[in-house]
C-alpha atoms as a PDB file:
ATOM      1  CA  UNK A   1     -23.606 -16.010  12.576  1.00  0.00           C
ATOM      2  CA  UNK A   2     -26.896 -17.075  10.641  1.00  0.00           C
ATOM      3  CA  UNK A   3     -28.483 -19.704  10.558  1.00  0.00           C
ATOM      4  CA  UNK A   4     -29.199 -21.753   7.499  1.00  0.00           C
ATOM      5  CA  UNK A   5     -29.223 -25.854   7.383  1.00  0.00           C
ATOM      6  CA  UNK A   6     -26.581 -27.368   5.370  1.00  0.00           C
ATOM      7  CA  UNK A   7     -26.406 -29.203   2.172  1.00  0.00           C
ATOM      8  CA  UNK A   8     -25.517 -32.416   1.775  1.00  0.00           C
ATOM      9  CA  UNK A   9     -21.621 -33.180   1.722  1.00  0.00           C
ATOM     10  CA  UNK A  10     -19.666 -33.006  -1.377  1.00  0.00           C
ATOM     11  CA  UNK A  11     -22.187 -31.043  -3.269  1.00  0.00           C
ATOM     12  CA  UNK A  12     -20.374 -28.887  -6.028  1.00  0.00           C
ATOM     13  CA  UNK A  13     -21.528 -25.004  -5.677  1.00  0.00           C
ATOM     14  CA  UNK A  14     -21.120 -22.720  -8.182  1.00  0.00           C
ATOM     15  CA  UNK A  15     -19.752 -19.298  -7.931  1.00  0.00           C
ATOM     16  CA  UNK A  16     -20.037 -16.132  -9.714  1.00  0.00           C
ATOM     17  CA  UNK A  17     -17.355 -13.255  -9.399  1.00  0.00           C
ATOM     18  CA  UNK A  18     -18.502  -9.802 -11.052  1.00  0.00           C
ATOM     19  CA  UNK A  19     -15.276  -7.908 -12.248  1.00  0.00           C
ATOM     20  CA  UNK A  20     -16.812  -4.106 -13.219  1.00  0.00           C
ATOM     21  CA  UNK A  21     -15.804  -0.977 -14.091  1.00  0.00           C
ATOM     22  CA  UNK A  22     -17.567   1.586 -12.232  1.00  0.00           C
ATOM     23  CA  UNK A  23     -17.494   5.290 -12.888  1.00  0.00           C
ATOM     24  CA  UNK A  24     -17.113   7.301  -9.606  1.00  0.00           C
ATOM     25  CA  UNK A  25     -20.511   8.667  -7.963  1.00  0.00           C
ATOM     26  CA  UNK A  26     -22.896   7.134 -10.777  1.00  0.00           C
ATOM     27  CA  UNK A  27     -24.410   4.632  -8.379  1.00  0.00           C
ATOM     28  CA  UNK A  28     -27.530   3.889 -10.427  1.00  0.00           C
ATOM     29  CA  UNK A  29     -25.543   4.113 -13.625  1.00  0.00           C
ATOM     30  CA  UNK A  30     -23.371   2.001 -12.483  1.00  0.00           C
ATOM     31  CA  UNK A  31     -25.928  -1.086 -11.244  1.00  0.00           C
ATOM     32  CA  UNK A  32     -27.669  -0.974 -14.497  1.00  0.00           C
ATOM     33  CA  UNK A  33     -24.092  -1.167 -16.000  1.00  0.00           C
ATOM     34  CA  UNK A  34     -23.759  -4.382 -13.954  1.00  0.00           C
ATOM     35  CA  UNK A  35     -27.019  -5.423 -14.717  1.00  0.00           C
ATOM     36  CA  UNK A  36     -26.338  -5.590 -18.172  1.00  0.00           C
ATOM     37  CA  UNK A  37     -23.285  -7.460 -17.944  1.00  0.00           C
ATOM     38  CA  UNK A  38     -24.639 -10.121 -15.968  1.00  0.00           C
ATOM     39  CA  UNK A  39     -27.629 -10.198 -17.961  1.00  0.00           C
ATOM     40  CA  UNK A  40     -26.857 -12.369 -21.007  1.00  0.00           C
ATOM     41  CA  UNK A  41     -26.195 -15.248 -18.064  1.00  0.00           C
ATOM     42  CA  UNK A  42     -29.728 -14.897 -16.033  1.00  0.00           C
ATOM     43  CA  UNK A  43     -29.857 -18.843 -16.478  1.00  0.00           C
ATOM     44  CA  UNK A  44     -26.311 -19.633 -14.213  1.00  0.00           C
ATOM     45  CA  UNK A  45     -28.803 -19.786 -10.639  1.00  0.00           C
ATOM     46  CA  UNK A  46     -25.616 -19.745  -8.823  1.00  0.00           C
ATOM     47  CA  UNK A  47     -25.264 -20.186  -5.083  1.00  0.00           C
ATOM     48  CA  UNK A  48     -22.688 -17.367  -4.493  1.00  0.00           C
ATOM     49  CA  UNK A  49     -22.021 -14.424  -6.310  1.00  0.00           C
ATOM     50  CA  UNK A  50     -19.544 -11.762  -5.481  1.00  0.00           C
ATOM     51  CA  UNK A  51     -19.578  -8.272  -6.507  1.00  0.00           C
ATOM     52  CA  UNK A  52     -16.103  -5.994  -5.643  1.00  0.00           C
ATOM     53  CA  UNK A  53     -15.470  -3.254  -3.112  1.00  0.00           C
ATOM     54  CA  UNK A  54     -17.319  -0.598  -3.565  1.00  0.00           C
ATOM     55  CA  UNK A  55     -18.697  -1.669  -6.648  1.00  0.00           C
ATOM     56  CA  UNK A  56     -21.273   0.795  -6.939  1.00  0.00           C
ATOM     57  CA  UNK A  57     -20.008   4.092  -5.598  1.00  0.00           C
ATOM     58  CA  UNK A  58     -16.198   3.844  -7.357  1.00  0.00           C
ATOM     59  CA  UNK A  59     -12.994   4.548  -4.910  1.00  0.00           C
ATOM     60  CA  UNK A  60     -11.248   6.994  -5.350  1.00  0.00           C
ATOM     61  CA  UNK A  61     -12.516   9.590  -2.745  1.00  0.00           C
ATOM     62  CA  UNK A  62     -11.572  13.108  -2.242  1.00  0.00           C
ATOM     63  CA  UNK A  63     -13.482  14.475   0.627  1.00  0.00           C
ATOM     64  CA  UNK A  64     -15.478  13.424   3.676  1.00  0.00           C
ATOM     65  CA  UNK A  65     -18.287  15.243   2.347  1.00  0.00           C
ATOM     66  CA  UNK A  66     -18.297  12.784  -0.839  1.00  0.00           C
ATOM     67  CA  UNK A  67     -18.209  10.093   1.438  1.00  0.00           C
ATOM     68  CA  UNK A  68     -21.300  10.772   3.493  1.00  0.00           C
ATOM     69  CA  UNK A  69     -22.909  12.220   0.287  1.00  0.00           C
ATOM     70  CA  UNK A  70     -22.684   8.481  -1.360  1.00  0.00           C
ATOM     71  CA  UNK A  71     -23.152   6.517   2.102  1.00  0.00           C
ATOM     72  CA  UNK A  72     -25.907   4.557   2.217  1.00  0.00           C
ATOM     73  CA  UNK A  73     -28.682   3.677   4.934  1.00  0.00           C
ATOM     74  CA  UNK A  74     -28.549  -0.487   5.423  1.00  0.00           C
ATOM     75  CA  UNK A  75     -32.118  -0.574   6.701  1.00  0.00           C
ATOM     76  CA  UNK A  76     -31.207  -1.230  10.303  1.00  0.00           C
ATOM     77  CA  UNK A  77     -32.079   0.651  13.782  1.00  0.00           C
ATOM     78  CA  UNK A  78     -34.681   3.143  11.462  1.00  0.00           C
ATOM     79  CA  UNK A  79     -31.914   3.855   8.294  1.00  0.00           C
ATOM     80  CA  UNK A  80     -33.342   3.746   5.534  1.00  0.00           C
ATOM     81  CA  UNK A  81     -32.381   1.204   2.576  1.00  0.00           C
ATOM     82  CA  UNK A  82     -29.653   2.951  -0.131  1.00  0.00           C
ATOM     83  CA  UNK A  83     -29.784   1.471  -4.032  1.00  0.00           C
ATOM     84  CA  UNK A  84     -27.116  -0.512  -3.243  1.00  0.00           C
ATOM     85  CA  UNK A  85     -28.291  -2.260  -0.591  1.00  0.00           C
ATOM     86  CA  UNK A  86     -31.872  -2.943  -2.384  1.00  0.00           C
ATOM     87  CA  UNK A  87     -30.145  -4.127  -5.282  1.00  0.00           C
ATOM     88  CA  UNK A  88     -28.328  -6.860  -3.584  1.00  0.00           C
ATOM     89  CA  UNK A  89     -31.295  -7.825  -1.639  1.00  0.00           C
ATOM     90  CA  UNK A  90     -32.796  -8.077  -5.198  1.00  0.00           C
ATOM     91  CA  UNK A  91     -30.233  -9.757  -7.029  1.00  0.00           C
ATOM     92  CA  UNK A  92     -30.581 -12.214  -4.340  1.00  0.00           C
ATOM     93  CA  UNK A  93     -34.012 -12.868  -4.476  1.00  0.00           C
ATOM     94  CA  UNK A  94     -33.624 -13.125  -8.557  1.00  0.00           C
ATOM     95  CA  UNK A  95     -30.741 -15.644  -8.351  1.00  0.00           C
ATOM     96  CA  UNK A  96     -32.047 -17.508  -5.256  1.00  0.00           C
ATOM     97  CA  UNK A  97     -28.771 -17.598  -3.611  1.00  0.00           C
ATOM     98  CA  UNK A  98     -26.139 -15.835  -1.279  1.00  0.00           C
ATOM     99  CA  UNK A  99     -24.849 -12.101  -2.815  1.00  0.00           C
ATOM    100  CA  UNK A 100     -21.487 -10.513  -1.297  1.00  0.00           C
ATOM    101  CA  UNK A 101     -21.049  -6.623  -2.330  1.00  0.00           C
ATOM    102  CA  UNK A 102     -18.989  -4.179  -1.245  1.00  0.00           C
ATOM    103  CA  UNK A 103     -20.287  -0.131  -0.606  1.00  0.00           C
ATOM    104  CA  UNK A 104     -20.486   2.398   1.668  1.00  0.00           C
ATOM    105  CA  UNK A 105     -22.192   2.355   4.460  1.00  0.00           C
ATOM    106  CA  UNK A 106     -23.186   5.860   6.638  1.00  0.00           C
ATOM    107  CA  UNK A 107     -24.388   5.466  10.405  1.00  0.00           C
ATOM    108  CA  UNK A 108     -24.465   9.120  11.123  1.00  0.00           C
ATOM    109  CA  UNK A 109     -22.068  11.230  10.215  1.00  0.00           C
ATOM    110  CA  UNK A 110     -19.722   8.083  10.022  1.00  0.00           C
ATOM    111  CA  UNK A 111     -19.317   6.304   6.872  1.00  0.00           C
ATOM    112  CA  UNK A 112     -17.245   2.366   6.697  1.00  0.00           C
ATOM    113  CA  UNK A 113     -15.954   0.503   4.110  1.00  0.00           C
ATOM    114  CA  UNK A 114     -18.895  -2.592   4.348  1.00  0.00           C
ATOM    115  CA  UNK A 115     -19.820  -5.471   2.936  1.00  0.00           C
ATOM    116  CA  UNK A 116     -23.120  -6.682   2.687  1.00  0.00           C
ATOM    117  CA  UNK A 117     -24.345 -10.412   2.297  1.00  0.00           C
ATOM    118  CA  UNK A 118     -27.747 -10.946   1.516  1.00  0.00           C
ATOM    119  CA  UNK A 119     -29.558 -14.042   0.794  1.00  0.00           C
ATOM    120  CA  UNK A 120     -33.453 -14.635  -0.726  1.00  0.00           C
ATOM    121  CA  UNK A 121     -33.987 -11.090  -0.631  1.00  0.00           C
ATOM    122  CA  UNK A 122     -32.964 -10.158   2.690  1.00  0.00           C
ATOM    123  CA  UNK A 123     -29.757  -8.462   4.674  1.00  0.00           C
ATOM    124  CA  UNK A 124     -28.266 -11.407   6.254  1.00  0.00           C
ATOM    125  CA  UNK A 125     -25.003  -9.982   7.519  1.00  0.00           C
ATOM    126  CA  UNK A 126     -23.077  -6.727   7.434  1.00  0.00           C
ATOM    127  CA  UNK A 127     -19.135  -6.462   7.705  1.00  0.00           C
ATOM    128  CA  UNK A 128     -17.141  -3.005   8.463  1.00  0.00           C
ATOM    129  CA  UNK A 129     -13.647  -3.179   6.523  1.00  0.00           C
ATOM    130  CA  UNK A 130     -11.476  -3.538   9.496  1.00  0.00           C
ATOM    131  CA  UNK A 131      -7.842  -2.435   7.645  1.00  0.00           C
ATOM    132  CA  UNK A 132      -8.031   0.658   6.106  1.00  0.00           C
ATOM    133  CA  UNK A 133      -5.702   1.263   3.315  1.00  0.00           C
ATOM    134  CA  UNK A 134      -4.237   5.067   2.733  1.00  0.00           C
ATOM    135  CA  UNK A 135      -6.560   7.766   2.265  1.00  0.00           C
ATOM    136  CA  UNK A 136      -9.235   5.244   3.128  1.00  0.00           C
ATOM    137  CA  UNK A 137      -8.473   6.036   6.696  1.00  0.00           C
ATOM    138  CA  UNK A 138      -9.588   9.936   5.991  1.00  0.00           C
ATOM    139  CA  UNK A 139     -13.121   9.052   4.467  1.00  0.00           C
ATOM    140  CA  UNK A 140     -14.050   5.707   6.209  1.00  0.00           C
ATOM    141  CA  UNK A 141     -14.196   4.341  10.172  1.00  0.00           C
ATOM    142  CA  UNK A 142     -12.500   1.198  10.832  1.00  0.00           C
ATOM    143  CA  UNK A 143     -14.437  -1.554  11.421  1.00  0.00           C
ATOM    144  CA  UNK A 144     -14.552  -2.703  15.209  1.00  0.00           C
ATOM    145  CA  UNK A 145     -15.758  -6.499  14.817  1.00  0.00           C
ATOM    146  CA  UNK A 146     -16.608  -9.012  15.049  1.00  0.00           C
ATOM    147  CA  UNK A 147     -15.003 -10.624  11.956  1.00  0.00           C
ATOM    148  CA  UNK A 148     -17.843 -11.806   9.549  1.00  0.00           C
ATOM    149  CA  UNK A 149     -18.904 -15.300   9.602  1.00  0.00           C
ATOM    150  CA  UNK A 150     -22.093 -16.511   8.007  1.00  0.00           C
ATOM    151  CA  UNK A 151     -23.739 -20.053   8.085  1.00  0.00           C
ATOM    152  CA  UNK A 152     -24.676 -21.040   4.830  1.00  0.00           C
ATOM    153  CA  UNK A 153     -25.525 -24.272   3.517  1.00  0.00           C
ATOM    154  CA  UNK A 154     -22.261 -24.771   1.762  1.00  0.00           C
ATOM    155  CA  UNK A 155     -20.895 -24.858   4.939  1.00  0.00           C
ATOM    156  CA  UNK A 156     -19.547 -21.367   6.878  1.00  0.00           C
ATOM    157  CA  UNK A 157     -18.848 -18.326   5.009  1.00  0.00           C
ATOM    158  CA  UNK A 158     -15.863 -15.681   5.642  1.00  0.00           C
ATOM    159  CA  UNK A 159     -15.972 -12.347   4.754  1.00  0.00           C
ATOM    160  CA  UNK A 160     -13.319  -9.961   4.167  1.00  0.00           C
ATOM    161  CA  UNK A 161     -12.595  -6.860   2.483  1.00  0.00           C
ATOM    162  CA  UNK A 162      -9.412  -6.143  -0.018  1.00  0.00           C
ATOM    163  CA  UNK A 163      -6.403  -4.830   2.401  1.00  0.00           C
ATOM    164  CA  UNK A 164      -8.145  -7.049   5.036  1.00  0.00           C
ATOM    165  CA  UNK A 165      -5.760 -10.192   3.054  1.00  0.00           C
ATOM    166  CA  UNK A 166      -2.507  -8.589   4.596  1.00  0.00           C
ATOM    167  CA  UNK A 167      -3.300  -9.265   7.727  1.00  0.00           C
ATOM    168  CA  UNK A 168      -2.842 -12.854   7.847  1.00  0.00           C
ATOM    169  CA  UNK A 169      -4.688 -12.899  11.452  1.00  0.00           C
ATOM    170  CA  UNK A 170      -7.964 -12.475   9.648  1.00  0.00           C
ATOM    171  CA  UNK A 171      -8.166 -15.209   6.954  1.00  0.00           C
ATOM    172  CA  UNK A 172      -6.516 -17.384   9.564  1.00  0.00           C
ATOM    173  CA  UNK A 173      -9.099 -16.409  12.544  1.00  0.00           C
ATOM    174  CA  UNK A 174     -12.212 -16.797  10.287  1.00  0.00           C
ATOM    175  CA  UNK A 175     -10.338 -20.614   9.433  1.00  0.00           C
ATOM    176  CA  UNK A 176      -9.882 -21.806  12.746  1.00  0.00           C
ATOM    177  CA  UNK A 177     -13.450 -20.282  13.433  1.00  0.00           C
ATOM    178  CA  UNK A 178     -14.513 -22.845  10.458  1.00  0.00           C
ATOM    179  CA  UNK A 179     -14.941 -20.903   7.156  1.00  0.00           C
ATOM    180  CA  UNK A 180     -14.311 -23.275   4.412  1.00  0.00           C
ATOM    181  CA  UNK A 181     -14.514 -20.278   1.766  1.00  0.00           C
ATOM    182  CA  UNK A 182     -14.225 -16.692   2.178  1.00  0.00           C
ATOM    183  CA  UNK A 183     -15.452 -14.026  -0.139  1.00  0.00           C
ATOM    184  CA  UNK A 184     -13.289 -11.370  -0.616  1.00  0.00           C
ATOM    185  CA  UNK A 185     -14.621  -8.084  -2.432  1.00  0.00           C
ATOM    186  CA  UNK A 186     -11.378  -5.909  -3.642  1.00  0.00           C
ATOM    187  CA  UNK A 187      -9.907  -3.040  -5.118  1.00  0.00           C
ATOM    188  CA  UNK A 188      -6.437  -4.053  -5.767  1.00  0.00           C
ATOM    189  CA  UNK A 189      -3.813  -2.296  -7.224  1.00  0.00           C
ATOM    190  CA  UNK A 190      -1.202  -3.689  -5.820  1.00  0.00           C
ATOM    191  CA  UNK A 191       0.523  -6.334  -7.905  1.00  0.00           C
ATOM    192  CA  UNK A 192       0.920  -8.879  -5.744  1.00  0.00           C
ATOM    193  CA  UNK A 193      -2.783  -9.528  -4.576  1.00  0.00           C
ATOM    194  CA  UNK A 194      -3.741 -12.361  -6.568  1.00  0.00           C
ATOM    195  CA  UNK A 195      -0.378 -14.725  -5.543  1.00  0.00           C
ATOM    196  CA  UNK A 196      -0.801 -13.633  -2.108  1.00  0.00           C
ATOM    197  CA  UNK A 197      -4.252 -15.074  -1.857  1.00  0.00           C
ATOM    198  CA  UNK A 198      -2.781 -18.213  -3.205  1.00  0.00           C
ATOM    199  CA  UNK A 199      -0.606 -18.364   0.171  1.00  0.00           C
ATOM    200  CA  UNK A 200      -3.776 -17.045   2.432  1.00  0.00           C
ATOM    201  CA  UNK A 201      -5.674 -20.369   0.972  1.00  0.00           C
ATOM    202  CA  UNK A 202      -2.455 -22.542   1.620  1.00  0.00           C
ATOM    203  CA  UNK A 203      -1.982 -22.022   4.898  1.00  0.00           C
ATOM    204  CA  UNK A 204      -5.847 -22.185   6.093  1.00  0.00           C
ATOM    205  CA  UNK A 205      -6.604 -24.642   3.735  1.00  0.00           C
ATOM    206  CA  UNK A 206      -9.731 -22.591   2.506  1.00  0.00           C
ATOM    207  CA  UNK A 207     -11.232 -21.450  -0.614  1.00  0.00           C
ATOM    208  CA  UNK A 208     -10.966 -18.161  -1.352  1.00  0.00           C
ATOM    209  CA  UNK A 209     -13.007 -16.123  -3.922  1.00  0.00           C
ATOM    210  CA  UNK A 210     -11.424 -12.717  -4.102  1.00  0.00           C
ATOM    211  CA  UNK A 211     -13.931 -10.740  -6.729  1.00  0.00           C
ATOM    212  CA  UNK A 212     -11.795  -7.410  -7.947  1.00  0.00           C
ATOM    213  CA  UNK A 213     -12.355  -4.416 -10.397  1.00  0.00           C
ATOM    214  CA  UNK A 214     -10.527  -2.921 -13.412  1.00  0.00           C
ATOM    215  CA  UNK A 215     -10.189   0.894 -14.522  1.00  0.00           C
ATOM    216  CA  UNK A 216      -8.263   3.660 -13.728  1.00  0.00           C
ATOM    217  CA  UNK A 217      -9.020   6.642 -11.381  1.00  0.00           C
ATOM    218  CA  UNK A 218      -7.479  10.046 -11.107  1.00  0.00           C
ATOM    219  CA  UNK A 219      -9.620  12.800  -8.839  1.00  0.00           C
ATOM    220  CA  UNK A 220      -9.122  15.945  -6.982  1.00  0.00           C
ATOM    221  CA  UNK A 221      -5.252  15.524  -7.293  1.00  0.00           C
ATOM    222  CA  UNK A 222      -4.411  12.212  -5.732  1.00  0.00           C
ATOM    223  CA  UNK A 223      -1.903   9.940  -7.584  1.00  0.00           C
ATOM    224  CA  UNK A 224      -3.872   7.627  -9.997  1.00  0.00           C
ATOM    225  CA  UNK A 225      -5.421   4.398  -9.154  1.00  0.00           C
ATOM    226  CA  UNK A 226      -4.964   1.250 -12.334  1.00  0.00           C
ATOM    227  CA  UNK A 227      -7.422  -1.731 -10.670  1.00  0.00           C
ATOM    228  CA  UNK A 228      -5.747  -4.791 -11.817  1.00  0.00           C
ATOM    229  CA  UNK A 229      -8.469  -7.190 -12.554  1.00  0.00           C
ATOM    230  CA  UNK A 230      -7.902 -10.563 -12.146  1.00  0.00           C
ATOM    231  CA  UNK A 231     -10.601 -11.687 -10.069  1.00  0.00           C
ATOM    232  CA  UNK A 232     -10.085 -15.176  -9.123  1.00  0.00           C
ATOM    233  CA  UNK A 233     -10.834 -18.062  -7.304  1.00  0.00           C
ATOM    234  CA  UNK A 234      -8.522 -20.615  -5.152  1.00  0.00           C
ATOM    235  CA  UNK A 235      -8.385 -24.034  -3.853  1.00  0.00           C
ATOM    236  CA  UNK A 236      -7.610 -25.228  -0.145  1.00  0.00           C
ATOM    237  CA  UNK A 237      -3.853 -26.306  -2.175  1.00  0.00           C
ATOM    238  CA  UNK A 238      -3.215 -22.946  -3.651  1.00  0.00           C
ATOM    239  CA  UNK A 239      -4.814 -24.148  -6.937  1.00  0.00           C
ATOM    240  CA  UNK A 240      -6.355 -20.906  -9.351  1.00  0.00           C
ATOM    241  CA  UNK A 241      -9.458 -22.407 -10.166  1.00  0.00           C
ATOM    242  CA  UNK A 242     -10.400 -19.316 -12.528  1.00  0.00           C
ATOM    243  CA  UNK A 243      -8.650 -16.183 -13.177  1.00  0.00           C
ATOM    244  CA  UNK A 244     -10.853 -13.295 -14.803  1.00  0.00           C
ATOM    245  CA  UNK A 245      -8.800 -10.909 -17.628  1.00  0.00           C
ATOM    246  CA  UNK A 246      -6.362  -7.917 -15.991  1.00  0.00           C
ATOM    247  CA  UNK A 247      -8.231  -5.077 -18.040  1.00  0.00           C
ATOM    248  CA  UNK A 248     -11.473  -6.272 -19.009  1.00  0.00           C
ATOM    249  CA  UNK A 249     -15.050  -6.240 -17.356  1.00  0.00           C
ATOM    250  CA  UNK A 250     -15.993 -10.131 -16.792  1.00  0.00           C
ATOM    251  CA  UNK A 251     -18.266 -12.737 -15.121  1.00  0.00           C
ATOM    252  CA  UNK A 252     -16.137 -15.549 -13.787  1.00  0.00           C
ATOM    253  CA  UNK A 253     -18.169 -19.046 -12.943  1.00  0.00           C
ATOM    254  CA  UNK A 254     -16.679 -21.770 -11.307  1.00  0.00           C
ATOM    255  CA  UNK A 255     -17.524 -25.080  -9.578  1.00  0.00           C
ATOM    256  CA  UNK A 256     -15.492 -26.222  -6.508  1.00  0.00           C
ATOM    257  CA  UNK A 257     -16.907 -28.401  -3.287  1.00  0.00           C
ATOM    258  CA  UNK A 258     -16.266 -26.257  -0.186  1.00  0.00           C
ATOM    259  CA  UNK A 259     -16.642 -29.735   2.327  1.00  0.00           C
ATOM    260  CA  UNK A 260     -12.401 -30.481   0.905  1.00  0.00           C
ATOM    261  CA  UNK A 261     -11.602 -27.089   3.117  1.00  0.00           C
ATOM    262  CA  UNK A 262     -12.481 -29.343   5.961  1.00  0.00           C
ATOM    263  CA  UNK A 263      -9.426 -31.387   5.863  1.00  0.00           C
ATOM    264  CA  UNK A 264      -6.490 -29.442   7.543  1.00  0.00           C
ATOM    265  CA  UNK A 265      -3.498 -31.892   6.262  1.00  0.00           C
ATOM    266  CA  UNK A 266      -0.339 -31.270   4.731  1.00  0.00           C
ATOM    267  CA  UNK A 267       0.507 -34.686   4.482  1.00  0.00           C
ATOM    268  CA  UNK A 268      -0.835 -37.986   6.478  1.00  0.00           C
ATOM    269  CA  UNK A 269       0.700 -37.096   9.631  1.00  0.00           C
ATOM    270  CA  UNK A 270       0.761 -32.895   9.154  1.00  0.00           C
ATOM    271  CA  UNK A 271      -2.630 -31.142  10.154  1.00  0.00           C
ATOM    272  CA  UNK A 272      -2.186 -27.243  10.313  1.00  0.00           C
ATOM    273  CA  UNK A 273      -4.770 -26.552  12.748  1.00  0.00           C
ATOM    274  CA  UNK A 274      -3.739 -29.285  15.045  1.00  0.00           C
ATOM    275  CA  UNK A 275      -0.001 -28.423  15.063  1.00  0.00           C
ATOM    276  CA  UNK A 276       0.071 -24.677  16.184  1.00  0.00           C
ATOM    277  CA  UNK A 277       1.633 -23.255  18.354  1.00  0.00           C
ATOM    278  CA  UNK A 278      -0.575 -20.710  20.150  1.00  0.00           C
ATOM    279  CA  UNK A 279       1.858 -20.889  23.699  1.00  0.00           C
ATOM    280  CA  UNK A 280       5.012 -19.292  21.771  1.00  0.00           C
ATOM    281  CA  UNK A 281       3.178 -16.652  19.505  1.00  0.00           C
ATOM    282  CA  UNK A 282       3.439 -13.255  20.992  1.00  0.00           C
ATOM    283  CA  UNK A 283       1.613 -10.197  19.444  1.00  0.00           C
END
């Protein structure tokens, strides 16, 4: 985890989900593309913004070469720093607050699904995607922990990465771990995402900011990919906060206070946390 000293309690934060459309492989094309969009809003200084899986590169792979040809370096153990990761490091330093993106990232001839977080300019925390979903698992290594947790001063931070939501383990481990939001960089096409996320934020009693893209896909003969949009953001009671548009490229901004994911109750007498049953559940 890192280090950084809290803010005072029941301090609204605002946060910034970036829905794009990204055209495969046109990594620089595609930052100044999101560059532009966020542009006309330079004046938000938010203290979280979240950019989508893979935001940069696009998804829909076809080969292993493609995905070591558009794996980037993070700047750790001698790699050196790919566009993507120098534009969030930048983006960060402009805003003057925490950036979540998704990309790949190549160690070697291995390439994950990651997620950076980088804060005032610098690489704060990196997360592997630890669920693969389909051909992901031809192109990308899983992840091997530990899940991502970073101390902000909103409190802790959660990351997780688009398929990641399905395992219920993970948003509930980073919870009990004490994440009061997590940021969750997608690609969803599967319809049911954005209710599901509802339920993840239920039954942790978190905030979760789930920042997704819209387009279509179709390479090298795979069935085509239709991104859903709807980046959005939820309250510890399964409230939608914001929802962005299914189809169009947007900048969602919302307020929320992440010290309310502290409280754990139902009811009065019905804490989640407190109330589980960790001696009957069996893997």
């Amino acid at each position: 985890m890192t280090d950084n000293p809290r803010k005072e309690a029941n301090v609204l934060i605002r946060i910034v989900l970036v829905q794009n459309n990204p055209v495969f492989g046109e990594v620089a094309g595609n930052l100044d593309r999101v560059k532009a969009l966020y542009g006309g809003r330079k004046g938000l200084r938010p203290d979280l913004v979240i950019f989508p899986e893979l935001f940069a590169s696009g998804y829909q792979f076809t080969s292993k070469s493609e995905a070591l040809s558009l794996g980037e370096g993070d700047g750790r153990d001698g790699r050196e720093k790919g566009p993507t990761v120098r534009f969030l490091e930048e983006f960060s330093m402009e805003t003057k607050g925490w950036v979540v993106g998704g990309l790949p990232l190549r160690r070697g001839n291995k390439v994950y699904n990651s997620a950076v977080v980088t804060h005032h300019g610098t690489v704060m925390a990196i997360y592997d995607k630890t669920h693969l979903f389909e051909a992901e698992n031809r192109w990308f290594e899983r992840g091997s922990g530990p899940l991502c947790l970073v101390r902000t001063e909103f409190g802790l931070m959660g990351v997780m990465i688009c398929f990641d939501w399905l395992f219920p383990e993970v948003t509930r481990s980073l919870a009990l771990s004490g994440a009061l939001l997590i940021a969750h960089p997608v690609n969803w096409v599967l319809p049911f995402g954005p209710q599901g996320m509802i339920l993840r934020s239920v039954e942790n009693r978190v905030f979760t900011a789930t920042a997704n893209r819209v387009g279509e896909e179709a390479r090298g003969g795979f069935k085509p990919l239709r991104y859903i949009g709807s980046s959005q953001v939820v309250s510890p009671q399964g409230e939608i906060l914001a929802r962005a548009p299914e189809e169009a490229e947007s900048l969602l901004e919302i307020q929320c206070d992440p010290e309310l994911a502290r409280s754990k109750r139902v009811v009065e007498e019905s804490d989640f946390f407190r109330q589980r049953r960790p001696d009957l559940y069996r893997n």
